[in-house]
Protein backbone atom coordinates (compact mmCIF):
# COMPACT_ATOMS: atom_id res chain seq x y z
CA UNK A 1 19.17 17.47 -14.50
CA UNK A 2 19.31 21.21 -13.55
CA UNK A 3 21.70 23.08 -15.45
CA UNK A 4 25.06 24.49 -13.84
CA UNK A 5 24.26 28.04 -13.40
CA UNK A 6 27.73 29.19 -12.13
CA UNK A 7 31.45 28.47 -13.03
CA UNK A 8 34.56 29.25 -11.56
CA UNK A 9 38.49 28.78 -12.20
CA UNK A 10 41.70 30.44 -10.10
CA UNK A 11 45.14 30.84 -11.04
CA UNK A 12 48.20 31.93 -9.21
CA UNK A 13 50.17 34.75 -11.36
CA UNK A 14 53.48 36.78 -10.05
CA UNK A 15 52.27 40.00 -9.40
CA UNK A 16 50.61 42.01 -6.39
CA UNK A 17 46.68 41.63 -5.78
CA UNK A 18 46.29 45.42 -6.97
CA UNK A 19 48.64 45.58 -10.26
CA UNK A 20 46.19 42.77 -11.16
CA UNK A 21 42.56 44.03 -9.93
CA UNK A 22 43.86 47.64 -12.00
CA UNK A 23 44.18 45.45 -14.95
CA UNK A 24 41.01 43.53 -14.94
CA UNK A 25 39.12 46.68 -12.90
CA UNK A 26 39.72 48.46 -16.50
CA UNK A 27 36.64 46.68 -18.70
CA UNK A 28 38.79 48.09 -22.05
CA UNK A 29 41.38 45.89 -21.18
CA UNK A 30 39.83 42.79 -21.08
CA UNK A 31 40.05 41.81 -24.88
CA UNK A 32 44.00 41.17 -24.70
CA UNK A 33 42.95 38.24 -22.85
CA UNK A 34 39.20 36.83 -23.49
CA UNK A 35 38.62 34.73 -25.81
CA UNK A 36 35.21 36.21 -26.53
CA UNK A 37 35.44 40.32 -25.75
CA UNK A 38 36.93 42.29 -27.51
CA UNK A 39 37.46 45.31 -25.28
CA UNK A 40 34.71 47.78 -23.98
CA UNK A 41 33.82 51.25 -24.34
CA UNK A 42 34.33 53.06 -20.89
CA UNK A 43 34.34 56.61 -19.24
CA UNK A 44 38.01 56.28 -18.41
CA UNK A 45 39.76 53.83 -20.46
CA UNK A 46 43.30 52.97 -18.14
CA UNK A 47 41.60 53.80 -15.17
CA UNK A 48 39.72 51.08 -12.70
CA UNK A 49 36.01 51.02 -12.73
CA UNK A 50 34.11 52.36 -10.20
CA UNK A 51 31.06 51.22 -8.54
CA UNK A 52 27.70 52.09 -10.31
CA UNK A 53 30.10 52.93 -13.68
CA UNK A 54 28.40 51.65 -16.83
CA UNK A 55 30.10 50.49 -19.71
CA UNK A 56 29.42 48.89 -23.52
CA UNK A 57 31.17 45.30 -23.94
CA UNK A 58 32.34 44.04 -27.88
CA UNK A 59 32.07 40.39 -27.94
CA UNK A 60 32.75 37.92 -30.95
CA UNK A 61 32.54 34.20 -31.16
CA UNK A 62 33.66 33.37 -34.56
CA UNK A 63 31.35 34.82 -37.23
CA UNK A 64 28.86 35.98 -34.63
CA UNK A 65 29.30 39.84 -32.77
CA UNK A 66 27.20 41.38 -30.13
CA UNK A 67 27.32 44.41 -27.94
CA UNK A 68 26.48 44.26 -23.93
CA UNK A 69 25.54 46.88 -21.57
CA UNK A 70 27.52 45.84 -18.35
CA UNK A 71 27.32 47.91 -14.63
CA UNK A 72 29.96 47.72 -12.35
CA UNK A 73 28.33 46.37 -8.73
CA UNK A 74 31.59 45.78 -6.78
CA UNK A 75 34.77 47.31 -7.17
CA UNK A 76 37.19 46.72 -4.00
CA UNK A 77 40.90 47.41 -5.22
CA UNK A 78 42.78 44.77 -4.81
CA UNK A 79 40.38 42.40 -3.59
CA UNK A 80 37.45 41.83 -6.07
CA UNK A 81 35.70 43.32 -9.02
CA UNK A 82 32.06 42.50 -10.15
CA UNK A 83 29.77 43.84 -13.15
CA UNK A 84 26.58 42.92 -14.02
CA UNK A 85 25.15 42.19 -17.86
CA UNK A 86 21.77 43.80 -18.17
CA UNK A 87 21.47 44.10 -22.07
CA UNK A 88 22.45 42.50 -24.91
CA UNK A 89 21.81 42.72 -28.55
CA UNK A 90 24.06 42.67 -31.95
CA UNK A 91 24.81 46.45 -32.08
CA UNK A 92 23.12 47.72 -29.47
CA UNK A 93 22.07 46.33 -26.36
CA UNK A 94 18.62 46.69 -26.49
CA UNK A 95 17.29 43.48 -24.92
CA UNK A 96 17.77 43.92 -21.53
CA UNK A 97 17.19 41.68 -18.36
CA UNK A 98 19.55 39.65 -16.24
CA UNK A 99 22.46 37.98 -18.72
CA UNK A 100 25.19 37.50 -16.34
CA UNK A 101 26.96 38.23 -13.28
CA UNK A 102 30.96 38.40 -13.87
CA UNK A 103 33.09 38.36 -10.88
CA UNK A 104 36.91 38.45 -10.00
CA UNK A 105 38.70 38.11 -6.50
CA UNK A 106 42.50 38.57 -5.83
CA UNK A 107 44.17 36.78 -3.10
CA UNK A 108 47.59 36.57 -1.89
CA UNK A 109 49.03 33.37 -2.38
CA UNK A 110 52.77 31.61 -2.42
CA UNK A 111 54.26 32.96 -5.65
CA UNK A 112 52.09 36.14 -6.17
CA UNK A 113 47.89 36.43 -6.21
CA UNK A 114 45.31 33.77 -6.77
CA UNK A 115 43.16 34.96 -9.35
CA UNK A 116 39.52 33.60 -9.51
CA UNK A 117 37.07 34.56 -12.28
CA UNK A 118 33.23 33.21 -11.71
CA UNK A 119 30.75 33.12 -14.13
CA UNK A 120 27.02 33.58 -12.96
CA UNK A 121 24.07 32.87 -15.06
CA UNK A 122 21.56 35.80 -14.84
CA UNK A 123 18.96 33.72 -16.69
CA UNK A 124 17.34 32.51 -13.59
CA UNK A 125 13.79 32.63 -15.00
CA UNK A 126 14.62 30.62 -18.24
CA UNK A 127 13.41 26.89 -18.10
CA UNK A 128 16.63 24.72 -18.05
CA UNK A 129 15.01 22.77 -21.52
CA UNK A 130 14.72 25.97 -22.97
CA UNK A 131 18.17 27.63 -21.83
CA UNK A 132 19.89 24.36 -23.17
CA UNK A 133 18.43 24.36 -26.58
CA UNK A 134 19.53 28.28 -26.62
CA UNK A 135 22.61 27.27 -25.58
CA UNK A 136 23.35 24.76 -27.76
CA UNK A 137 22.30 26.57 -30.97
CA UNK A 138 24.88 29.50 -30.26
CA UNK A 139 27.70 27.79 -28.90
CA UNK A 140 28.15 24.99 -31.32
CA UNK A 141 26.88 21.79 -29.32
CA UNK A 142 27.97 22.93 -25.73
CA UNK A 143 25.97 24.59 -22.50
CA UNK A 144 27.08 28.00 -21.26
CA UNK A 145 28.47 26.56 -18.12
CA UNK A 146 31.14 24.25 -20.00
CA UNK A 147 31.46 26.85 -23.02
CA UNK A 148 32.17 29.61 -20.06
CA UNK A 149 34.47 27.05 -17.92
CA UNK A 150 36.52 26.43 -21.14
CA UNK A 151 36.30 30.75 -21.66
CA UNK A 152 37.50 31.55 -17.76
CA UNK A 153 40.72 29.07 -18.11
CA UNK A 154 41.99 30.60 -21.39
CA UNK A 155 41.23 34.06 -20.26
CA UNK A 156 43.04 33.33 -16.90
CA UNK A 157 46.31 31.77 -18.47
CA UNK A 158 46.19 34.52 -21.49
CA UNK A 159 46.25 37.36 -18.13
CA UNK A 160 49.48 34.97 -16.53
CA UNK A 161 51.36 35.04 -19.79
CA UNK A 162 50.60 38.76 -20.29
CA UNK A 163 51.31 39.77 -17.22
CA UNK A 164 54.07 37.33 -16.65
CA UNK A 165 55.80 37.81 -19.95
CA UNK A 166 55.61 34.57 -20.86
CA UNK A 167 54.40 32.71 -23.96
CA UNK A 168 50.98 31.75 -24.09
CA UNK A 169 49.53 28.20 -24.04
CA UNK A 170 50.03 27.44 -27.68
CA UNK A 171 51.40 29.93 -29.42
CA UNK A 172 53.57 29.76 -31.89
CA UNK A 173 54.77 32.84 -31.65
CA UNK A 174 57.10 32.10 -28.60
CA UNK A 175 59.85 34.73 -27.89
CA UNK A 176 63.76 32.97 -29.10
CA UNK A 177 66.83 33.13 -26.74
């Protein structure tokens, strides 16, 4: 079977198309939501990306940490927002080649924007035994398209609650009336 090389998940949140593509369209912001990044270094932290911008992601899946060089490839306020992974290593990003494509559109819907995030593989010229096996090893058991499906829907409702005010899905930390 040919592996799933892209994922995608949407969510309607209460807010306006733009507040949200300014949030997301700033790469330093993303760690108050991803499970995985923690934040990026960027030219203009607070500001949206521009097209062509380059930026340094941290990432961190339990024990493991890495570093990714990303490039900004669309950047359409209030519609969409697209970088590109093109190097990857665990301080520096010095292996470079196609990683991923991430990608985020903004819709207006009933009740404020629909949200979608999609996940592309960049890892076209990897054979699908040998992608599986990598993917396996270094998520615990699972391939990058579940691992990443499972990554977009907690990164989408962390964004809702944030932006909503609103507790997130599980925690226990839930503001008291």
């Amino acid at each position: 079977m040919a592996r799933i090389m892209q994922v995608r998940d949407s969510i309607v949140i209460a807010a306006e198309p733009l507040e949200l593509y300014e949030l997301i369209a700033d790469p330093s912001q993303m760690g108050r939501w991803s499970p995985e990044n923690t934040g990026a270094e960027v030219p203009r932290p607070g500001s949206p990306a521009t097209v062509g911008m380059t930026f340094t992601g941290s990432n961190r899946r339990g024990r493991a940490r890495w570093v990714t060089s990303c490039t900004v490839t669309e950047a359409v306020p209030g519609e969409r927002f697209t970088f590109e992974v093109t190097a990857i290593g665990p301080t520096k990003p010095l292996l470079k080649g196609r990683i991923a494509r991430w990608s985020y559109t903004f819709e207006p819907a009933d009740g404020g924007t629909l949200v979608t995030e999609t996940w592309t593989d960049g890892r076209t010229r990897w054979p699908d035994a040998v992608a599986s096996r990598f993917d396996r090893f270094v998520t615990g058991g699972r391939l990058f398209s579940d691992f990443q499906r499972g990554n977009i829907a907690r990164t989408l409702a962390a964004l809702r609650a944030d932006v909503e005010g609103t507790p997130r899905p599980g925690d226990e930390r839930a503001p008291r009336d």
